[in-house]
Protein backbone atom coordinates (compact mmCIF):
# COMPACT_ATOMS: atom_id res chain seq x y z
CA UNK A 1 18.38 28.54 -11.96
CA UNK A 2 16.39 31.08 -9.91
CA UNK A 3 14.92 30.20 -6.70
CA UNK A 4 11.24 28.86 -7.11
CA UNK A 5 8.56 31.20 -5.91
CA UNK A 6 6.65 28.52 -3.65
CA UNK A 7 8.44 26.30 -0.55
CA UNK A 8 6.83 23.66 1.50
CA UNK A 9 8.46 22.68 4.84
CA UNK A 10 7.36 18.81 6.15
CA UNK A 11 9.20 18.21 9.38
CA UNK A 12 7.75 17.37 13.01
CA UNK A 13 9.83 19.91 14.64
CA UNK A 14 8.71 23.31 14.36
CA UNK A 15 11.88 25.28 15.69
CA UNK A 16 13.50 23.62 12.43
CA UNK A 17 10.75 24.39 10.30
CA UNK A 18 11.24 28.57 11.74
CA UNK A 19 14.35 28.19 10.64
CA UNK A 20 14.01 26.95 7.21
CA UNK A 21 10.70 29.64 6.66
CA UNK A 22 14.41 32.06 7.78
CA UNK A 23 16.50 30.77 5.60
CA UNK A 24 14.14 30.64 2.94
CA UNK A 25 12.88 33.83 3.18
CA UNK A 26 16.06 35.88 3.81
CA UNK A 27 16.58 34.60 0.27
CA UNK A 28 13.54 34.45 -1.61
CA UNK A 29 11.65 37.53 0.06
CA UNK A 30 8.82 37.06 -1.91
CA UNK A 31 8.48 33.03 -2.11
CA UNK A 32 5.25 31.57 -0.76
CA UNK A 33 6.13 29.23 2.34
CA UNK A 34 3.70 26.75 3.64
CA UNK A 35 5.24 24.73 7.02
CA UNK A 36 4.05 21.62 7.95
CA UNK A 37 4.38 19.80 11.15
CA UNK A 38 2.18 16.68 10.53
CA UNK A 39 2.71 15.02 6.85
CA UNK A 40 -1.26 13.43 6.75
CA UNK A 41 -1.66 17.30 6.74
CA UNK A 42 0.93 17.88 4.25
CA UNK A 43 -0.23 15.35 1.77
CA UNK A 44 -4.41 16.53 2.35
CA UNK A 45 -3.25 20.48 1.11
CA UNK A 46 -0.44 19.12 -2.00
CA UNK A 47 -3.38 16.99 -2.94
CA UNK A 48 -5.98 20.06 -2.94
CA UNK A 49 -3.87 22.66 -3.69
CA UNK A 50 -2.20 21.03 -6.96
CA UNK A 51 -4.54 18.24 -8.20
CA UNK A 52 -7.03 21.08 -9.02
CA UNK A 53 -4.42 23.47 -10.51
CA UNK A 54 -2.05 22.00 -12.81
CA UNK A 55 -0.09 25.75 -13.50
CA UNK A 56 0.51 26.21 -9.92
CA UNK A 57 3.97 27.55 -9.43
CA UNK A 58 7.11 25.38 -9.15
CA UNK A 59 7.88 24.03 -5.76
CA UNK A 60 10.71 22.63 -3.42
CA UNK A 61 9.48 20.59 -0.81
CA UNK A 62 12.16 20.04 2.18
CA UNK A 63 11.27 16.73 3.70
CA UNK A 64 12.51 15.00 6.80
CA UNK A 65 12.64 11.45 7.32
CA UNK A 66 12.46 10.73 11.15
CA UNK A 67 8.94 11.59 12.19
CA UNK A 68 5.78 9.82 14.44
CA UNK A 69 3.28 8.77 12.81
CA UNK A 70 4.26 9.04 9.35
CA UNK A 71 7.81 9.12 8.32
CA UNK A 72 9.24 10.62 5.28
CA UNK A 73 9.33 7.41 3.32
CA UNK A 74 5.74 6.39 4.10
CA UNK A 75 5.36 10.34 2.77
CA UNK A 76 6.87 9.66 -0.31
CA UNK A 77 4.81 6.65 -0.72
CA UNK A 78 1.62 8.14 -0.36
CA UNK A 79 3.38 11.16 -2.73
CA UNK A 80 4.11 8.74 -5.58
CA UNK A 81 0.08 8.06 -5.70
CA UNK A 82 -0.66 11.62 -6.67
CA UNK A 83 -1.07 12.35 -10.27
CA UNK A 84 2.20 12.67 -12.65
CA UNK A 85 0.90 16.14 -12.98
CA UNK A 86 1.65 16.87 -9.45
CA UNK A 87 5.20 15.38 -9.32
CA UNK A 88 6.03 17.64 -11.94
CA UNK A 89 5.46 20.74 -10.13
CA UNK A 90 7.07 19.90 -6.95
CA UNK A 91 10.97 18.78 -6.59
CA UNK A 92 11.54 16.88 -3.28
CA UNK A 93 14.40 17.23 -0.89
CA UNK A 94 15.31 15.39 1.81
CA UNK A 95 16.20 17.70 5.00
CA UNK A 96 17.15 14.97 7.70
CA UNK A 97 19.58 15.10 10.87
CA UNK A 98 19.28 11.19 10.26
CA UNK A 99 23.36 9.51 9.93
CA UNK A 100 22.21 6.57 9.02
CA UNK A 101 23.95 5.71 5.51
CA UNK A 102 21.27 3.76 4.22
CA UNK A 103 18.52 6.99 4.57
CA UNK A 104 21.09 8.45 2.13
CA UNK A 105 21.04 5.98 -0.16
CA UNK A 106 17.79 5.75 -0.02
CA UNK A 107 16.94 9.21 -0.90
CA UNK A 108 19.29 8.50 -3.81
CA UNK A 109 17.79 6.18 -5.25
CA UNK A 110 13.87 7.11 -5.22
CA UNK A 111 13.17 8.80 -8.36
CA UNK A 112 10.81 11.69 -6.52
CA UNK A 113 13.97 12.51 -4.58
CA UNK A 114 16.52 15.10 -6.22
CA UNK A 115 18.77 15.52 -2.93
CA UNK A 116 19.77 15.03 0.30
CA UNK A 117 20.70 17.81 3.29
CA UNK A 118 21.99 17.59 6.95
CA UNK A 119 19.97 19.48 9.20
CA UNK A 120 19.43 22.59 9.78
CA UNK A 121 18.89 24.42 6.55
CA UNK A 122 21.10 26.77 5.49
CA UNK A 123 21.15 29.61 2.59
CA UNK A 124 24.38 27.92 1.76
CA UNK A 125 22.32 24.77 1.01
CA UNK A 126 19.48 26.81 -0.64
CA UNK A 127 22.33 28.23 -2.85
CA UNK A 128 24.13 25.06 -3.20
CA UNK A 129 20.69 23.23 -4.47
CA UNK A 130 20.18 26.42 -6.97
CA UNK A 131 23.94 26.71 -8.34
CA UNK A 132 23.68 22.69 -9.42
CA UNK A 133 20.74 22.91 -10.21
């Protein structure tokens, strides 16, 4: 499986979101990266940018769980209301520094979920997620 063309980074911390559009890039020189420090913000563009264009280009959305305001499961909540046609384009992974076992179980078991990563991202990880995949 090639590396998707389009990335979207959803974490509060923006040294870790640098470091992910890094990672990402040094590997996918080409791939469209939109970084995210507030998820109301996050959810307001995904709902724009994909409701109105159901071709748009596959996506992997890194998503960490610990954040003000609106944490990654209330983000996946209000993710799950967004049309079917909008899941399809965009495969969710959790990026968290959280060691709390039930997070990963969690992520697990949600159906929008297709993985969970330790903190910081890595182009092992990026390779790891495209080998099994």
């Amino acid at each position: 499986m090639k590396i998707p063309p389009q990335f979207i980074v959803v974490d509060d911390d923006p040294i870790n979101n640098l470091v992910c559009k890094y990672n990402i890039a040094s590997l996918a020189p080409a791939a469209h990266i939109q970084l995210f420090t507030d998820p109301e913000n996050a959810l307001a563009w995904i709902r724009e940018e994909y409701s109105q264009k159901p071709d748009s280009p596959e996506t992997v959305l890194f998503l960490d769980i610990n954040m003000p305001v609106m944490n990654g499961w209330e983000f996946l909540d209000e993710f799950s209301s967004l049309p079917d046609s909008v899941h399809t384009q965009i495969s969710i992974f959790i990026l968290s520094s959280s060691i709390d076992p039930e997070d990963k179980q969690n992520a697990e078991n949600h159906p929008l979920v297709r993985g969970y990563y330790s903190k910081p991202l890595s182009k092992e990880t990026i390779n790891q997620i495209y080998m099994e995949g």
